[in-house]
N, C-alpha and C. Protein backbone atom coordinates (compact mmCIF):
# COMPACT_ATOMS: atom_id res chain seq x y z
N UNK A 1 0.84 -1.19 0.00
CA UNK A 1 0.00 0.00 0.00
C UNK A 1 0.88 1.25 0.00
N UNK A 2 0.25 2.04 -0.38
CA UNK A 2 1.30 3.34 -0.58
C UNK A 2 0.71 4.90 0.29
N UNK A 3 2.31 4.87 1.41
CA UNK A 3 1.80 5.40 2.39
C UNK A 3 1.50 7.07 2.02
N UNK A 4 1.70 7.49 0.36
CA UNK A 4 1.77 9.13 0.15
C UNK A 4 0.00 8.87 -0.13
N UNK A 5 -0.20 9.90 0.04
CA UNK A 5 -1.62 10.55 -0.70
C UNK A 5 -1.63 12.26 -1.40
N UNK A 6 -1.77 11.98 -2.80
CA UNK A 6 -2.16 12.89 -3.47
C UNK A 6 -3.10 14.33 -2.34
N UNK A 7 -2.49 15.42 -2.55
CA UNK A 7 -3.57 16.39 -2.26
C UNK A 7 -4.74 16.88 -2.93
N UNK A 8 -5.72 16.95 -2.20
CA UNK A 8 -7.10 17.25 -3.29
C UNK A 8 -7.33 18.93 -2.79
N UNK A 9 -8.07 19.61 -3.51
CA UNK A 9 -8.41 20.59 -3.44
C UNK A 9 -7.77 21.70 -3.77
N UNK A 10 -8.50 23.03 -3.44
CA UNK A 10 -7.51 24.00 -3.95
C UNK A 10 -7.46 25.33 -2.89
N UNK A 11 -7.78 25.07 -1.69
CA UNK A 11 -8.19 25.68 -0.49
C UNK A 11 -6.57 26.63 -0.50
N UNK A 12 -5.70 25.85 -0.72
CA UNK A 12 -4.40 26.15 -0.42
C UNK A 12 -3.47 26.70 -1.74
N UNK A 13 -3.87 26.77 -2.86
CA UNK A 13 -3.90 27.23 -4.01
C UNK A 13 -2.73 28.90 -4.47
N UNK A 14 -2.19 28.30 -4.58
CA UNK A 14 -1.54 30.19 -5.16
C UNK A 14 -2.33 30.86 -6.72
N UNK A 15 -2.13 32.26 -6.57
CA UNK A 15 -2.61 32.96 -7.94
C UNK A 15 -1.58 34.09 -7.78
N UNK A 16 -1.68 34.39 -9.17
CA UNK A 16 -1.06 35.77 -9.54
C UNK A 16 -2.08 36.69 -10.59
N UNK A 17 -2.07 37.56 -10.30
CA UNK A 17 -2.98 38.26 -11.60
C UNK A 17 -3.67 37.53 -11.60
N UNK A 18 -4.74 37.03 -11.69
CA UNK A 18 -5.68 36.18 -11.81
C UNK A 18 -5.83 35.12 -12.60
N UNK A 19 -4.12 34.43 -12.43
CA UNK A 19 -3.84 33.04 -12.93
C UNK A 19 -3.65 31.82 -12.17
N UNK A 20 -3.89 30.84 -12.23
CA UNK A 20 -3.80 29.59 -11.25
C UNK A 20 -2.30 29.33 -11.55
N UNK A 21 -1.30 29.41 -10.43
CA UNK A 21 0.27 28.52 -10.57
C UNK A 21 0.49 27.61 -10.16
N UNK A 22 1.01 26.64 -11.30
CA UNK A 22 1.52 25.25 -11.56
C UNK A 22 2.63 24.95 -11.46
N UNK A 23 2.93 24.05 -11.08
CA UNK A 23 4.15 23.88 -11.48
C UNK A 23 4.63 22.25 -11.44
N UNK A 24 5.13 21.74 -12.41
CA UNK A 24 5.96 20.43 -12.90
C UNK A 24 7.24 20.27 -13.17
N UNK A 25 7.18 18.87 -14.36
CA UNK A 25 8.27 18.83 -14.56
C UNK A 25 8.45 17.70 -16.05
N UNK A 26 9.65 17.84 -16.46
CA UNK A 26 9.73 17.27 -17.61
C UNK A 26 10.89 15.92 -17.34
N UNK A 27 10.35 15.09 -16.58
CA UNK A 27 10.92 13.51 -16.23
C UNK A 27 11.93 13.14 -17.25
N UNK A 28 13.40 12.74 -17.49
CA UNK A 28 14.25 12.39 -18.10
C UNK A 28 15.23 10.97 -17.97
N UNK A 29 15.81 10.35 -18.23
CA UNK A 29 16.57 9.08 -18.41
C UNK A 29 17.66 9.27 -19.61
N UNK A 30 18.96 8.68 -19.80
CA UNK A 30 19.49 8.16 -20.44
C UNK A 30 19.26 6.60 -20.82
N UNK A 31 19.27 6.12 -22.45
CA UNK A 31 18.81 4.96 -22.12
C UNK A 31 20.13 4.80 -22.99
N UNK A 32 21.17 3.56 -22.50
CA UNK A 32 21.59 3.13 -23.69
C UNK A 32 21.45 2.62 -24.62
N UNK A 33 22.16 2.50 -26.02
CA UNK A 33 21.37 2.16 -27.02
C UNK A 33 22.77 1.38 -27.91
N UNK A 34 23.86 1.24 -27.28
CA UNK A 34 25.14 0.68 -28.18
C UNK A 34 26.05 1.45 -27.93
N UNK A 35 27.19 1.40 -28.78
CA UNK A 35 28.43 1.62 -28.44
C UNK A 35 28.59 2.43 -30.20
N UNK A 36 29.40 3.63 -29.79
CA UNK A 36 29.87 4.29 -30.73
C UNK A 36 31.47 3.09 -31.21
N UNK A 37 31.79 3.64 -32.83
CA UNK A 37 33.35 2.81 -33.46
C UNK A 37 34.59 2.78 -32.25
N UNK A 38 34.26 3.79 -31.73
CA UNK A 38 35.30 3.87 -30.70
C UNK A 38 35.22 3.69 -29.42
N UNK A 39 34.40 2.99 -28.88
CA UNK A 39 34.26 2.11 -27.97
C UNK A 39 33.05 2.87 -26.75
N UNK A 40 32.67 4.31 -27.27
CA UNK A 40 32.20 5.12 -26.13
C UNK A 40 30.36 4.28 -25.84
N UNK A 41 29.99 4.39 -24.90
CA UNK A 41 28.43 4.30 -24.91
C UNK A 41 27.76 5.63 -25.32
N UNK A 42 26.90 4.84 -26.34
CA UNK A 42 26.02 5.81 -26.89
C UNK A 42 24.54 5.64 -26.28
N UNK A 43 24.17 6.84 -25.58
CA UNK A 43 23.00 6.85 -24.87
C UNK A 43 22.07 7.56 -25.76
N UNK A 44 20.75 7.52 -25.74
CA UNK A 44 19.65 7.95 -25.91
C UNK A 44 18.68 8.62 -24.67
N UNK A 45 18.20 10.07 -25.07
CA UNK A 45 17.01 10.91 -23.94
C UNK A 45 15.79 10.21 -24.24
N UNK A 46 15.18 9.77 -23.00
CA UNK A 46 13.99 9.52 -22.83
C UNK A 46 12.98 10.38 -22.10
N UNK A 47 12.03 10.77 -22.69
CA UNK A 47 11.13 11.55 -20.98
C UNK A 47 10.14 10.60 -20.84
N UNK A 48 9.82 10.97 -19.78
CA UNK A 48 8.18 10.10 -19.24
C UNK A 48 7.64 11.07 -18.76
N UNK A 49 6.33 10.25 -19.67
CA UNK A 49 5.03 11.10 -19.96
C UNK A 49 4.04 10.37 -19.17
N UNK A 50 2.96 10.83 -18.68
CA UNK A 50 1.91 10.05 -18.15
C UNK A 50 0.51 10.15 -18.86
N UNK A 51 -0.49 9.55 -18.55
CA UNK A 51 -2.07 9.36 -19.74
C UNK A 51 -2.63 10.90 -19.39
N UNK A 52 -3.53 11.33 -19.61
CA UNK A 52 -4.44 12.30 -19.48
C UNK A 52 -5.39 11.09 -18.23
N UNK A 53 -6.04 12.06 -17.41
CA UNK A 53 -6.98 11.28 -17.01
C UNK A 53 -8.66 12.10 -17.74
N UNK A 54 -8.50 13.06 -18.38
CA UNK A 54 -9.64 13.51 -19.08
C UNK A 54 -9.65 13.57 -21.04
N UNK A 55 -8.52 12.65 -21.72
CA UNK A 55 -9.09 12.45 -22.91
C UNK A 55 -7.70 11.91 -24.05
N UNK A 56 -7.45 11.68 -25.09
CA UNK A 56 -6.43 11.29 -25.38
C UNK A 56 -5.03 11.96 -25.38
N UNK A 57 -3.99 11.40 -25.64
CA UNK A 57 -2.46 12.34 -25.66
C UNK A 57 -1.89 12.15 -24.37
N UNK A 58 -1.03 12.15 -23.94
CA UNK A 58 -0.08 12.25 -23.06
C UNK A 58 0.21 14.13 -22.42
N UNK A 59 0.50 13.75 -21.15
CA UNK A 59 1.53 14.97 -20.48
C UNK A 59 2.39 14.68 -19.65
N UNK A 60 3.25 15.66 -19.21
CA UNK A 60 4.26 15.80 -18.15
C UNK A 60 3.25 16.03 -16.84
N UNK A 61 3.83 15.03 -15.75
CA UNK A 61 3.54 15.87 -14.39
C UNK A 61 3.74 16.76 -14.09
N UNK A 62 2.35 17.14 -13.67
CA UNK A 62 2.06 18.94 -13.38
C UNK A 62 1.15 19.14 -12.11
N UNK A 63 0.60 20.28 -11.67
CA UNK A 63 -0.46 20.64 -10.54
C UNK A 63 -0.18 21.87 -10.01
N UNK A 64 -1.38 21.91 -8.78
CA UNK A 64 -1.34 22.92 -8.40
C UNK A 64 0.10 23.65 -7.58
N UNK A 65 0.76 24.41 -7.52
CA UNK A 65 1.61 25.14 -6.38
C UNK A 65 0.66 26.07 -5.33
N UNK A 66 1.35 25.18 -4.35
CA UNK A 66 0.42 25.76 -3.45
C UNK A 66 1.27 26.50 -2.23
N UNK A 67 0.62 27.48 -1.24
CA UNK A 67 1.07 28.75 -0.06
C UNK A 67 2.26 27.96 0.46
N UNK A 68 2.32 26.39 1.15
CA UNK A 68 2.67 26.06 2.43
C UNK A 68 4.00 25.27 1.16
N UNK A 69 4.52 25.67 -0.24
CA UNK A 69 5.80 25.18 -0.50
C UNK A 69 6.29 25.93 -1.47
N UNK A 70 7.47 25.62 -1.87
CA UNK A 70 8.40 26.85 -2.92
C UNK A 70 8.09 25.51 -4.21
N UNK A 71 8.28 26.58 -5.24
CA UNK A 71 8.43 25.99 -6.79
C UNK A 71 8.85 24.91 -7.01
N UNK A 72 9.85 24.55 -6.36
CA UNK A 72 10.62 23.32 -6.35
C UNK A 72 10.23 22.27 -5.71
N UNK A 73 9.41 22.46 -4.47
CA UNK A 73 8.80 21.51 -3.78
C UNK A 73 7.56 20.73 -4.41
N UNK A 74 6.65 21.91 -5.06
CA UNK A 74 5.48 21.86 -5.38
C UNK A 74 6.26 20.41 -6.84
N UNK A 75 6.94 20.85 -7.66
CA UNK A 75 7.31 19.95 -9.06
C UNK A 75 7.56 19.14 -8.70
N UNK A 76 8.73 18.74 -7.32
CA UNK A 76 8.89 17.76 -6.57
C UNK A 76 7.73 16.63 -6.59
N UNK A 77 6.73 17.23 -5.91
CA UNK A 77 5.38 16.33 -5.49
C UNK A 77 4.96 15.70 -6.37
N UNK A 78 4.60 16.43 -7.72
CA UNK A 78 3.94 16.46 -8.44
C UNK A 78 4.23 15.19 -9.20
N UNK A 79 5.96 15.16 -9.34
CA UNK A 79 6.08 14.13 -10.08
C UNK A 79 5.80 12.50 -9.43
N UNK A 80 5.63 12.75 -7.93
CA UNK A 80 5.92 11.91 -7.39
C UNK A 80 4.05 11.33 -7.27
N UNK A 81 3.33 12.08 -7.38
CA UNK A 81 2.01 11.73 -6.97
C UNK A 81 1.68 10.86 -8.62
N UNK A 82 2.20 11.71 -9.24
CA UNK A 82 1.59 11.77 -11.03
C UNK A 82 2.51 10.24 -11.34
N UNK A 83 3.46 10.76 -11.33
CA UNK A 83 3.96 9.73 -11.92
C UNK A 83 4.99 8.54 -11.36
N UNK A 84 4.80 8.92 -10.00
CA UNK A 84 5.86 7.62 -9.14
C UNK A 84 6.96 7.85 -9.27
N UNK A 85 8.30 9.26 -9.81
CA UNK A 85 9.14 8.85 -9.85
C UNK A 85 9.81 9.84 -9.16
N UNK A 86 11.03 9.89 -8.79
CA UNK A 86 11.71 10.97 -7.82
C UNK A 86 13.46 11.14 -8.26
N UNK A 87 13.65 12.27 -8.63
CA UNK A 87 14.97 12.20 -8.63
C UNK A 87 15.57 13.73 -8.48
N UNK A 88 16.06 14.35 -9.65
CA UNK A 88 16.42 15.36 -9.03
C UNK A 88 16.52 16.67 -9.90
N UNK A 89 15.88 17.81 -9.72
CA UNK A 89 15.93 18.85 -10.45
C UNK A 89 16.98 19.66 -11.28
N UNK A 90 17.10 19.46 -12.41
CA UNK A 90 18.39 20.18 -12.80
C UNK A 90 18.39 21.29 -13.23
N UNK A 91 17.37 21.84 -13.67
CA UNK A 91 17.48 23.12 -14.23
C UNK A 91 15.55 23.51 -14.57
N UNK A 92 15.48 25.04 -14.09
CA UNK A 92 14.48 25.49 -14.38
C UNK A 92 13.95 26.21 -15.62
N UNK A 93 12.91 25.33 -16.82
CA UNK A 93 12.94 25.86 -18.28
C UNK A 93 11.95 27.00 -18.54
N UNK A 94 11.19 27.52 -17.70
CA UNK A 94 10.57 28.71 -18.09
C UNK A 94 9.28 28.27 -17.32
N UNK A 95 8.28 29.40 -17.85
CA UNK A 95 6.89 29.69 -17.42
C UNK A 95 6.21 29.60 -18.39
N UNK A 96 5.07 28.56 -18.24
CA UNK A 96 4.33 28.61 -19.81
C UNK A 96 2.97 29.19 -19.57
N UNK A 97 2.11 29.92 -20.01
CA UNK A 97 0.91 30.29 -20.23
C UNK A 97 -0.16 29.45 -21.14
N UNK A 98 -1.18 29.24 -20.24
CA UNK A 98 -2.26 28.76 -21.41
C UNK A 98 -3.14 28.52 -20.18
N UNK A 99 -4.71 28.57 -21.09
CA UNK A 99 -5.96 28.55 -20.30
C UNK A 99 -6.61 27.26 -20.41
N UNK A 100 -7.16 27.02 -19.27
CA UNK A 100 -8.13 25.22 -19.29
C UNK A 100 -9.52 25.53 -18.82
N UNK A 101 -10.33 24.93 -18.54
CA UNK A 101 -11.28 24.44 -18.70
C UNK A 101 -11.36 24.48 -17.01
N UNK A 102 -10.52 22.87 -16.75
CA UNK A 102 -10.51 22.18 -15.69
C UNK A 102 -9.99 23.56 -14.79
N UNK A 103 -9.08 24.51 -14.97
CA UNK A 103 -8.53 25.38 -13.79
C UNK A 103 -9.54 26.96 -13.91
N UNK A 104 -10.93 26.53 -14.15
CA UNK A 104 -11.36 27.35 -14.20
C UNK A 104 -12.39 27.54 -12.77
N UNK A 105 -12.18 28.91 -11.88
CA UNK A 105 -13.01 29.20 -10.62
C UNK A 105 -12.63 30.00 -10.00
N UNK A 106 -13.06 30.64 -8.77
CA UNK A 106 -13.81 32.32 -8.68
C UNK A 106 -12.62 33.13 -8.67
N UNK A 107 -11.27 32.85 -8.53
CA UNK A 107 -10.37 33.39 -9.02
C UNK A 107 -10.09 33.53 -9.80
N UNK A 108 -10.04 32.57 -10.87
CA UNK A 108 -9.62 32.59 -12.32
C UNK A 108 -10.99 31.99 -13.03
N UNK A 109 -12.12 32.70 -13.51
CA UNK A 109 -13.27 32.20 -13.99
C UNK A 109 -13.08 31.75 -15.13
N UNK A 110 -11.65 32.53 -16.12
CA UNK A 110 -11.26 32.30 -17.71
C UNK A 110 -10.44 31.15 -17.61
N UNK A 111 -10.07 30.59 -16.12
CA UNK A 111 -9.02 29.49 -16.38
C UNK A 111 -7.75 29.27 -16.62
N UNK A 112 -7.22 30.83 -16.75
CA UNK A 112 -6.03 31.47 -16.89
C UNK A 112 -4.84 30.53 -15.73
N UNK A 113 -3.90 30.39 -16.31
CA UNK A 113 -2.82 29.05 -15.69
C UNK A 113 -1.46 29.78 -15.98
N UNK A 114 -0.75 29.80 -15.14
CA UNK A 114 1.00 29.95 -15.24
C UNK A 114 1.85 29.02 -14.61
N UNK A 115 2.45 27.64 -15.83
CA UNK A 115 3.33 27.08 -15.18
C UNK A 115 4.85 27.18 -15.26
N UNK A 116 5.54 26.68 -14.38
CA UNK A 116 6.46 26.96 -13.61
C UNK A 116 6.99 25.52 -14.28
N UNK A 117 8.10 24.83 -15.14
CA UNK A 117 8.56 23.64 -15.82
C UNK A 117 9.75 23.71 -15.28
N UNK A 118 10.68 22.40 -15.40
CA UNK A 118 11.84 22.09 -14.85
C UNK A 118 11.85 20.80 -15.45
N UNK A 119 13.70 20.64 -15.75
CA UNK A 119 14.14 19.50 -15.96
C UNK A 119 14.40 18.48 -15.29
N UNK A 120 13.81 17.06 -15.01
CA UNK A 120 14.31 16.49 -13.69
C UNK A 120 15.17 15.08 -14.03
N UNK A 121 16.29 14.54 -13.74
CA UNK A 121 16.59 13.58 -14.13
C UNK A 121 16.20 12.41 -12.87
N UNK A 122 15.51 11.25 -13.89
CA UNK A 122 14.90 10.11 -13.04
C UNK A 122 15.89 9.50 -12.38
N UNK A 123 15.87 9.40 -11.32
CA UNK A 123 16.97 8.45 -9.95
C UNK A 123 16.31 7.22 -9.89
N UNK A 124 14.81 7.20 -9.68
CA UNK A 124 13.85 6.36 -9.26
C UNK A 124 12.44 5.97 -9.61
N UNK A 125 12.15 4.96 -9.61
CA UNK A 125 10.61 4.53 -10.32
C UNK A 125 9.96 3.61 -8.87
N UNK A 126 8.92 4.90 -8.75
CA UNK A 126 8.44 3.71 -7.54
C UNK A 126 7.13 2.69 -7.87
N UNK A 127 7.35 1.89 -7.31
CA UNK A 127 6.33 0.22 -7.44
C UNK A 127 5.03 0.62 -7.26
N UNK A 128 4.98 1.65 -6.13
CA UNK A 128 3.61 2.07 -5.71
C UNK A 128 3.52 3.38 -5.16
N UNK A 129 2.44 4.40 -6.08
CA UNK A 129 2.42 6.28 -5.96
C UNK A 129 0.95 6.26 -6.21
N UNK A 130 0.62 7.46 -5.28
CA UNK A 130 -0.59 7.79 -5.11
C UNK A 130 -1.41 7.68 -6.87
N UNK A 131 -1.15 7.97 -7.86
CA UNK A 131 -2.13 8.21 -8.71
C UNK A 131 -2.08 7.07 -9.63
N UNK A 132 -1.44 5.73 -8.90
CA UNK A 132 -1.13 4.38 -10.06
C UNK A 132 -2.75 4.18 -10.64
N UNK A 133 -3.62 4.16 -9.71
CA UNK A 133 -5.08 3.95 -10.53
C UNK A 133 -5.01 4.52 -11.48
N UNK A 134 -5.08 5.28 -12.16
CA UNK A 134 -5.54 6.89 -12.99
C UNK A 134 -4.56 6.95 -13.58
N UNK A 135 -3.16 6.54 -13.53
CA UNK A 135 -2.02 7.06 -14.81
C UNK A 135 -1.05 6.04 -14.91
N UNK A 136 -0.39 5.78 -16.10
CA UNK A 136 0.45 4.73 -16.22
C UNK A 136 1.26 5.44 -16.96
N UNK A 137 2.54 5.55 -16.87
CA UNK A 137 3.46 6.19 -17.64
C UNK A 137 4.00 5.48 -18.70
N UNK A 138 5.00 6.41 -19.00
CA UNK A 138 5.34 5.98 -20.81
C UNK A 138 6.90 6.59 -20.86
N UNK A 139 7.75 5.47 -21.19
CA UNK A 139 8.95 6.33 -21.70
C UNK A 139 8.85 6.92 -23.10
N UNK A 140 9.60 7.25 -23.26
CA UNK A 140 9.16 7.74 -24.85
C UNK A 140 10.55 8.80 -25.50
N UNK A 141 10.80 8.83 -26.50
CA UNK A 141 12.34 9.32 -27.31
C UNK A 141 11.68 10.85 -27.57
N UNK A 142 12.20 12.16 -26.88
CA UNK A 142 11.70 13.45 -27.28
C UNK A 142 10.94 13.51 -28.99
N UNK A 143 11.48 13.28 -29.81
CA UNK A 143 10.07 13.08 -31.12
C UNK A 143 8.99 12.68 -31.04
N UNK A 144 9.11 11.55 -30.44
CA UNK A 144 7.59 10.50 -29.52
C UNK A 144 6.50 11.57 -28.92
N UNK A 145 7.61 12.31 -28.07
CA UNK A 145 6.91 13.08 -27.02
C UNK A 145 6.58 14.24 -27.91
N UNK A 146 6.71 14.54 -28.11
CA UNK A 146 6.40 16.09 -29.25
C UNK A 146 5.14 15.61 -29.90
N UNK A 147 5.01 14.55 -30.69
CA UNK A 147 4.04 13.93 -31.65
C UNK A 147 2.74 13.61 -30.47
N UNK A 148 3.23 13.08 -29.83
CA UNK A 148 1.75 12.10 -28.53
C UNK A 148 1.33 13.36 -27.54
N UNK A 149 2.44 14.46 -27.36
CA UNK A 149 1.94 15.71 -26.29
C UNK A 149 0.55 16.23 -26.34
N UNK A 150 -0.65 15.61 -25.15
CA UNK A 150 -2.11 16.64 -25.59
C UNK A 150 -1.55 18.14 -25.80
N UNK A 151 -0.96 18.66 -25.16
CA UNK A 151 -0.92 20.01 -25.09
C UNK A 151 -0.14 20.66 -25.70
N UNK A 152 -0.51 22.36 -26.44
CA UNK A 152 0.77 22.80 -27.82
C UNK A 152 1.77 23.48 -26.63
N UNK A 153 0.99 23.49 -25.01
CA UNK A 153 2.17 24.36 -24.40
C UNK A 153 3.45 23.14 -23.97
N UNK A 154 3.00 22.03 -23.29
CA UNK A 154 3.85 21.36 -23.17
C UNK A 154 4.56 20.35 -24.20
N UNK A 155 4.01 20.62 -25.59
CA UNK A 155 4.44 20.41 -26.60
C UNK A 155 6.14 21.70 -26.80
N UNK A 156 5.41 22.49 -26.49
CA UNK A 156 6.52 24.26 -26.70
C UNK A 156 7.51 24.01 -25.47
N UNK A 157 7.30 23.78 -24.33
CA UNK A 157 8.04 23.36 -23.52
C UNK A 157 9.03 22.16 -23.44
N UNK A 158 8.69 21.14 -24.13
CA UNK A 158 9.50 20.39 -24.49
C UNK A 158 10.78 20.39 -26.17
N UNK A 159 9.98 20.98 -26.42
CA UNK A 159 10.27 21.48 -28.31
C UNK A 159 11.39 22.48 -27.82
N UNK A 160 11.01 23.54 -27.24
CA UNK A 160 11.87 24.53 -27.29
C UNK A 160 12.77 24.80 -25.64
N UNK A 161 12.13 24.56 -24.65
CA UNK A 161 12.92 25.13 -23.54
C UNK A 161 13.79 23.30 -23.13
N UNK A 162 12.99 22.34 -22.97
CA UNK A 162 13.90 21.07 -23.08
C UNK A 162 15.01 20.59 -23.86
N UNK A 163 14.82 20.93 -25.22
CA UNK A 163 15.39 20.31 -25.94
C UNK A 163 16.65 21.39 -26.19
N UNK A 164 16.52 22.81 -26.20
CA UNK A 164 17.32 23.85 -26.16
C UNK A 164 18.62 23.43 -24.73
N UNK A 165 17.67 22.98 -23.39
CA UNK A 165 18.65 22.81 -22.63
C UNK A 165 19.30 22.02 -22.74
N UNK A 166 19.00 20.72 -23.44
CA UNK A 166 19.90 19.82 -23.54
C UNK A 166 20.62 20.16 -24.73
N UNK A 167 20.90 20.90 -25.97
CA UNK A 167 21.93 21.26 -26.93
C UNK A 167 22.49 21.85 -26.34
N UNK A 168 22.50 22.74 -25.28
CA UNK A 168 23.24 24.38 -25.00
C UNK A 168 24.24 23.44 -23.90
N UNK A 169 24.71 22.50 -23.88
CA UNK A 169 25.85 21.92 -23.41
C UNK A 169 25.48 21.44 -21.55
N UNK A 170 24.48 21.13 -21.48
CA UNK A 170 23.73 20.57 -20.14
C UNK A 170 24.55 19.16 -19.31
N UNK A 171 25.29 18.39 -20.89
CA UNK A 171 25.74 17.51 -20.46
C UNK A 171 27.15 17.75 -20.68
N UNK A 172 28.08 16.69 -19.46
CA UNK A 172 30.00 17.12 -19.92
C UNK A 172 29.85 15.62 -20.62
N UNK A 173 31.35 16.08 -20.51
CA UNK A 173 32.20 14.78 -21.65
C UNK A 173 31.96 13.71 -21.50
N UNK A 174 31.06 13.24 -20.16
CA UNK A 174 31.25 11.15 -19.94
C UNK A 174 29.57 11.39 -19.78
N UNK A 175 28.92 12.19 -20.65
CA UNK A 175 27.75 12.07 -21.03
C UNK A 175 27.00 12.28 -19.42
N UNK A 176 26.99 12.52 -18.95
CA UNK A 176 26.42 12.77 -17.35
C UNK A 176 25.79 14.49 -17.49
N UNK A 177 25.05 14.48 -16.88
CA UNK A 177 23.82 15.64 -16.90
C UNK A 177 24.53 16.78 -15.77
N UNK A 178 25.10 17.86 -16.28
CA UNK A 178 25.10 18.98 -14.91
C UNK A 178 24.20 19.72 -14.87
N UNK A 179 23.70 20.05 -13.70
CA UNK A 179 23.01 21.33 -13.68
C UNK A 179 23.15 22.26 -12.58
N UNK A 180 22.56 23.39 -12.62
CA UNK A 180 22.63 24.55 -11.98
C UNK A 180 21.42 24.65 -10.62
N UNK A 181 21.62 24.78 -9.60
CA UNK A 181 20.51 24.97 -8.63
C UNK A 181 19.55 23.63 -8.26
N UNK A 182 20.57 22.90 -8.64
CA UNK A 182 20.05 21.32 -8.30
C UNK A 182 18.82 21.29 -6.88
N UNK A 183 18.19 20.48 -7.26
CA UNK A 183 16.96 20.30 -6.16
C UNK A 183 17.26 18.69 -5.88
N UNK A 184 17.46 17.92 -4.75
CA UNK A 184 17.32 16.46 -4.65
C UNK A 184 16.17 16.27 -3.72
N UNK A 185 15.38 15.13 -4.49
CA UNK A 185 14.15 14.64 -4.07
C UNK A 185 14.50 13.81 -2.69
N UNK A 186 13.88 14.25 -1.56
CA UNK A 186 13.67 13.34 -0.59
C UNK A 186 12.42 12.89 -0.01
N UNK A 187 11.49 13.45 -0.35
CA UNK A 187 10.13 13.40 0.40
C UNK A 187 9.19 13.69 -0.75
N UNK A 188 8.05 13.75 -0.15
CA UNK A 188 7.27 13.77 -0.61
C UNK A 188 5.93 14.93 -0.06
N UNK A 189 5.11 16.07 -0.51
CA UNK A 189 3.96 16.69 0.24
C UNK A 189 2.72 15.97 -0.80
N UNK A 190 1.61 16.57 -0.55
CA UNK A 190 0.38 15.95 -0.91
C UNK A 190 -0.05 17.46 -1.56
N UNK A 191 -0.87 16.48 -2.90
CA UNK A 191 -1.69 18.04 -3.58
C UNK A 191 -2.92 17.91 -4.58
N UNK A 192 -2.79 18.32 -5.20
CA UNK A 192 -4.23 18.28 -6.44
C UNK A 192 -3.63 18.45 -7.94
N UNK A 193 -4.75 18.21 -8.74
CA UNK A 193 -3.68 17.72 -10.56
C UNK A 193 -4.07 19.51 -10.87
């Protein structure tokens, strides 16, 4: 049995301007895939994506940010409720804008949303996370993910602020991931999608 539980509600909720803030993350892996002529391992980027629980396409773990944690905590959770996995923040890719449906109420009646994205590299896949009913994840090769993304923002977020971080030299020479303002996952808080 799995001792986390997802947070429900939105009692605890942040806004700005009269936007609901989110915040996630864009789940990552090296997978190997063979050996370059010269003996090096040649790895391949994977992200994991999880189902929609309201209609077809895939997304990144996401949710609410809420009063009682910082940006980092909140993506933290998120991935961990959404998608079972925990590892560690490497770099923060921007703020995306776009309006829903689902984040629509008396604060934000238009549904107006500002998320908060980050790169996280996977340490861990857990056996059992609050939202295993409701989502099953997916590795998938960044093209995969671009093509299957429900959404054109986290489509843009992966297209342009992911894939930008990983050309602009993210990784050194023995293929290993650095980053800046590292976050390491230890825990876990409770929240809402």
């Amino acid at each position: 049995m799995c001792d986390l539980v997802a947070r429900t509600g939105r009692h605890q909720q942040r806004y700005e301007d009269g936007c609901r803030l989110l915040a996630g993350c864009i789940p990552f892996r090296y997978k190997d895939v063979g050996q370059t002529c010269n003996g090096k391992q040649q790895k391949e980027v994977e992200v994991l994506m999880i189902n929609s629980t309201s209609g077809p396409g895939l997304l990144f773990p996401k949710g609410g940010w809420e009063n009682d944690e910082t940006v980092e905590e909140a993506a933290i959770r998120e991935a961990i409720e959404e998608a079972g996995v925990r590892g560690e923040l490497m770099d923060f890719l921007g703020f995306y804008d776009f309006k829903s449906k689902t984040c629509q109420d008396e604060v934000s009646p238009d549904g107006f949303c500002k998320a908060a994205l980050f790169a996280m590299l996977v340490s861990e896949e857990m056996d059992i996370w609050p939202e295993q009913s409701t989502r099953t994840r997916h590795w998938i090769t960044v093209p995969e993910a671009i093509d299957q993304c429900r959404h054109p923002w986290m489509r843009e977020a992966l297209a342009k602020g992911f894939s930008s971080w990983l050309q602009n030299g993210m990784c050194n020479s023995n293929g290993a991931v650095t980053g800046t303002g590292a976050v390491t996952v230890s825990g876990a808080k409770e929240d809402d999608d």
